[in-house]
N, C-alpha and C. Protein backbone atom coordinates (compact mmCIF):
# COMPACT_ATOMS: atom_id res chain seq x y z
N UNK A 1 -17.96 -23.23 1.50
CA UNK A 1 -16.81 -22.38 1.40
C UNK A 1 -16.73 -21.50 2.65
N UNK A 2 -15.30 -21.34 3.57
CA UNK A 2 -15.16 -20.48 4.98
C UNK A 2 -14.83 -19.33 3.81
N UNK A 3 -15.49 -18.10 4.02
CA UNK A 3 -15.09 -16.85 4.33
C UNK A 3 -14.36 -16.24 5.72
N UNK A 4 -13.63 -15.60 5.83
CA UNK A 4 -13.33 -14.66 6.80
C UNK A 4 -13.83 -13.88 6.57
N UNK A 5 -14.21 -12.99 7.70
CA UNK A 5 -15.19 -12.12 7.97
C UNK A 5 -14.18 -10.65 8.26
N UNK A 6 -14.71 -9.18 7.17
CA UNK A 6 -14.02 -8.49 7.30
C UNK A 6 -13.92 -7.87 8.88
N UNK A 7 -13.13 -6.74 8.94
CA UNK A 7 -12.82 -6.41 10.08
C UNK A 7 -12.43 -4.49 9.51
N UNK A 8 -12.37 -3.85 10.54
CA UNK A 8 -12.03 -2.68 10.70
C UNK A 8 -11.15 -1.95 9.64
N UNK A 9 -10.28 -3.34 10.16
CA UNK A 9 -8.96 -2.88 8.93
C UNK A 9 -8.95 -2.83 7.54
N UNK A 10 -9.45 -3.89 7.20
CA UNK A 10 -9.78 -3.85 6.02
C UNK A 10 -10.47 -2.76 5.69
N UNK A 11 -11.47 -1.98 6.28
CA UNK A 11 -11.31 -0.32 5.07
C UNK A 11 -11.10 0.98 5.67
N UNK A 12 -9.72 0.51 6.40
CA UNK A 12 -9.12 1.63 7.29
C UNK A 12 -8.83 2.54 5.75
N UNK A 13 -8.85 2.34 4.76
CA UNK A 13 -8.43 3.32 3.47
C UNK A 13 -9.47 4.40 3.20
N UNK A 14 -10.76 4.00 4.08
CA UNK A 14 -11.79 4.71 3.58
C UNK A 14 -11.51 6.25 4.60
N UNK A 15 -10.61 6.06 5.42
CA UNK A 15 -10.51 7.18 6.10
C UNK A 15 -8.90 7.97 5.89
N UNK A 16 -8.60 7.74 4.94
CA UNK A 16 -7.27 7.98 4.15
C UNK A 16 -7.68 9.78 3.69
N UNK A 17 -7.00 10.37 4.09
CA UNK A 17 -6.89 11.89 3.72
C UNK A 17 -6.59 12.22 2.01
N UNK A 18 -6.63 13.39 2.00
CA UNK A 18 -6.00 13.95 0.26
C UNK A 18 -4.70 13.60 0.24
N UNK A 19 -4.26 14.37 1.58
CA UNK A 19 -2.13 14.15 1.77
C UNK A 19 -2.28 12.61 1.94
N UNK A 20 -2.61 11.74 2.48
CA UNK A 20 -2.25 10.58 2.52
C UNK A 20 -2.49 10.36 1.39
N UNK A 21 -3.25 10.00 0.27
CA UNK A 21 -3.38 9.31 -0.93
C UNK A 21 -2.25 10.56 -1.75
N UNK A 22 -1.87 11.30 -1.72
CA UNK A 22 -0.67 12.08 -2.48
C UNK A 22 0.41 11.81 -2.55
N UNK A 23 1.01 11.19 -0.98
CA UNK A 23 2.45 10.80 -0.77
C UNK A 23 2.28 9.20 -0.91
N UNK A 24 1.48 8.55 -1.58
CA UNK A 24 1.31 7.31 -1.74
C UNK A 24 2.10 6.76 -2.61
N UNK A 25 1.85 7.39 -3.70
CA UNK A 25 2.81 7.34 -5.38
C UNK A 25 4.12 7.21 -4.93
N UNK A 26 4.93 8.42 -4.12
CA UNK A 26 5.99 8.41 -3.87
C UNK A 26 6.77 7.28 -3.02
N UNK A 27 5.72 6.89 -2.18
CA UNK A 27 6.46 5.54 -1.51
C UNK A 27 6.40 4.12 -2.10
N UNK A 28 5.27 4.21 -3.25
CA UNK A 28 5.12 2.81 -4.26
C UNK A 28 6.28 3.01 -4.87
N UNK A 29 6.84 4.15 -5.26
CA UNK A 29 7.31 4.16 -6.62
C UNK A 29 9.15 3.45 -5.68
N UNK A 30 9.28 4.56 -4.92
CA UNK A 30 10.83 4.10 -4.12
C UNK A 30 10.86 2.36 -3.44
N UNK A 31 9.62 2.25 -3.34
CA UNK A 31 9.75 0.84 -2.43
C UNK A 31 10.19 -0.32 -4.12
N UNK A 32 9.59 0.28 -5.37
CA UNK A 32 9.39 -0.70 -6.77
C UNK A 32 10.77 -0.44 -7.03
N UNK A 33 11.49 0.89 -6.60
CA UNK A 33 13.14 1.30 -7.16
C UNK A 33 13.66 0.01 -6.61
N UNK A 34 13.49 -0.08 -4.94
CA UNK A 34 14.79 -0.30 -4.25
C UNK A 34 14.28 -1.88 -4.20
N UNK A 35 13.00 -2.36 -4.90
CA UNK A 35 13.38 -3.99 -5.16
C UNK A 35 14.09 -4.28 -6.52
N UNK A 36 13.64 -3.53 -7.76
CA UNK A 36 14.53 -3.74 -9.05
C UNK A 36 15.89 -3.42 -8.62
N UNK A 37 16.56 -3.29 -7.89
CA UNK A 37 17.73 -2.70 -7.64
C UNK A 37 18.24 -3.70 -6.98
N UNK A 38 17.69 -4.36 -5.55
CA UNK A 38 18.17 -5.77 -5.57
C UNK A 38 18.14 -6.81 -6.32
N UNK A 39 17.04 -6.88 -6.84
CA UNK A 39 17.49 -7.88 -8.43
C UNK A 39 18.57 -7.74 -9.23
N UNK A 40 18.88 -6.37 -9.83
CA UNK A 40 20.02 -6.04 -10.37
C UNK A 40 21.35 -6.68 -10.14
N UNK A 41 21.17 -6.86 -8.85
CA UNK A 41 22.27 -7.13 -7.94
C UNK A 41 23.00 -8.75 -8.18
């Protein structure tokens, strides 16, 4: 089995602030609005 081998990025989250994980919710939640909303469509 190939694995890829992680990299940096992969736990660029570990250096994620309080404010960054706060305004997180708010951009999941508008990005989940404005796809049910094109479905609607």
């Amino acid at each position: 089995m190939k694995r890829t081998p992680y990299t940096p990025s992969d736990f660029a989250w570990t250096k994620w602030s309080a404010t960054d994980i706060k305004a997180l919710p708010a951009k999941i939640i508008a990005e989940k609005k404005a796809r049910f909303l094109a479905i609607k469509k």
